[in-house]
Protein backbone atom coordinates (compact mmCIF):
# COMPACT_ATOMS: atom_id res chain seq x y z
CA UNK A 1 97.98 -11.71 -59.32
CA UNK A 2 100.28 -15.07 -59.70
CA UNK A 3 99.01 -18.35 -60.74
CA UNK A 4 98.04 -21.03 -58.34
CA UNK A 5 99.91 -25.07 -58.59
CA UNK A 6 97.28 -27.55 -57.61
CA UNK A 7 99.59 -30.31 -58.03
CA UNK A 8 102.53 -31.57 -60.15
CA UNK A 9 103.19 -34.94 -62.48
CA UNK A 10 106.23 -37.09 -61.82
CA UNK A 11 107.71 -39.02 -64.29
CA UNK A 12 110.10 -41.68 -62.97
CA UNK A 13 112.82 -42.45 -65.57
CA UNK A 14 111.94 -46.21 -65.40
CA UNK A 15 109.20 -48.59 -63.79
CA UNK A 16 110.27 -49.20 -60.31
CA UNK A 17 108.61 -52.17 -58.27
CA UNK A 18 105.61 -51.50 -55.91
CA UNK A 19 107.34 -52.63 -52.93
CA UNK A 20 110.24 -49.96 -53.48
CA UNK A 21 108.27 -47.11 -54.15
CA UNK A 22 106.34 -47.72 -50.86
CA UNK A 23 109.55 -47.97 -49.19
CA UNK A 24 110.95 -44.80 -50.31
CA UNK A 25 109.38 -42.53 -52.71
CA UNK A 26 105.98 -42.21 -52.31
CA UNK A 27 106.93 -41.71 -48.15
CA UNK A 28 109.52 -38.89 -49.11
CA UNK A 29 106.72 -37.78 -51.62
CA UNK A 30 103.83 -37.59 -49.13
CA UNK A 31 106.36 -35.55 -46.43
CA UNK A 32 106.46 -32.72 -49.00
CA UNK A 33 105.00 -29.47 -47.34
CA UNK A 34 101.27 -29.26 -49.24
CA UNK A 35 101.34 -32.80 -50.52
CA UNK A 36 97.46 -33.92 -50.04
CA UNK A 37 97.90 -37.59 -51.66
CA UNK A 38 100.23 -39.16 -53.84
CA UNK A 39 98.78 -41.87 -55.62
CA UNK A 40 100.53 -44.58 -58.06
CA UNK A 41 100.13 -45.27 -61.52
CA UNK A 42 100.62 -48.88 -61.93
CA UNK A 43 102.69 -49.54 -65.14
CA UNK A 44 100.55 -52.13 -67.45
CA UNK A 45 100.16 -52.55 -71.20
CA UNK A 46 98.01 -49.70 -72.30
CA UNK A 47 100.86 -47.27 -71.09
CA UNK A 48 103.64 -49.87 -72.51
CA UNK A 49 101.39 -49.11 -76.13
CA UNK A 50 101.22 -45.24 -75.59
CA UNK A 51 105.06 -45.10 -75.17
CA UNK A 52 106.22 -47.42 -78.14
CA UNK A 53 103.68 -44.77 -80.45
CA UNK A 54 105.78 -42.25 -79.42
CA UNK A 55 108.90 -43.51 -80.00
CA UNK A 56 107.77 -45.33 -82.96
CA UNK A 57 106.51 -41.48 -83.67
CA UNK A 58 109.79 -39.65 -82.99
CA UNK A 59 111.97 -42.27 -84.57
CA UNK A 60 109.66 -41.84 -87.98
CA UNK A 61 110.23 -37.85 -87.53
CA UNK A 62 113.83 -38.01 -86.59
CA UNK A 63 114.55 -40.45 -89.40
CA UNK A 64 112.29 -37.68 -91.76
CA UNK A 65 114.41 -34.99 -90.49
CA UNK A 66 117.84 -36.83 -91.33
CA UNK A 67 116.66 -37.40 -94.85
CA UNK A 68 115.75 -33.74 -95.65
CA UNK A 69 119.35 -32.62 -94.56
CA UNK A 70 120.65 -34.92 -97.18
């Protein structure tokens, strides 16, 4: 027996304005066969923290990484 999808996460690339999305992605979104909602997540400073840790993260490991070659 094959696993079952109950829904997927979208990652845009970058932070688009509300009034765009609404326009245009979230309509094209919510026409997808077996799409029951599609709901936002509104960009604001908690996620703006969680991202710069993980860059801050990867930067640390990449520069770690360099440094062990040498």
């Amino acid at each position: 027996m094959s696993d079952r999808h109950a829904g997927y996460i979208v990652t845009l690339t970058d932070d688009i304005r509300d009034e765009l999305a609404s326009e245009g992605i979230v309509v094209a979104l919510q026409m997808v066969k077996g799409v029951l909602s599609v709901e936002p997540i509104i960009a604001d400073f908690n996620l703006h923290m969680a991202q710069e840790r993980v860059r801050a993260e990867y930067r640390s490991k990449m520069i770690e990484f360099v440094r062990s070659l040498g």
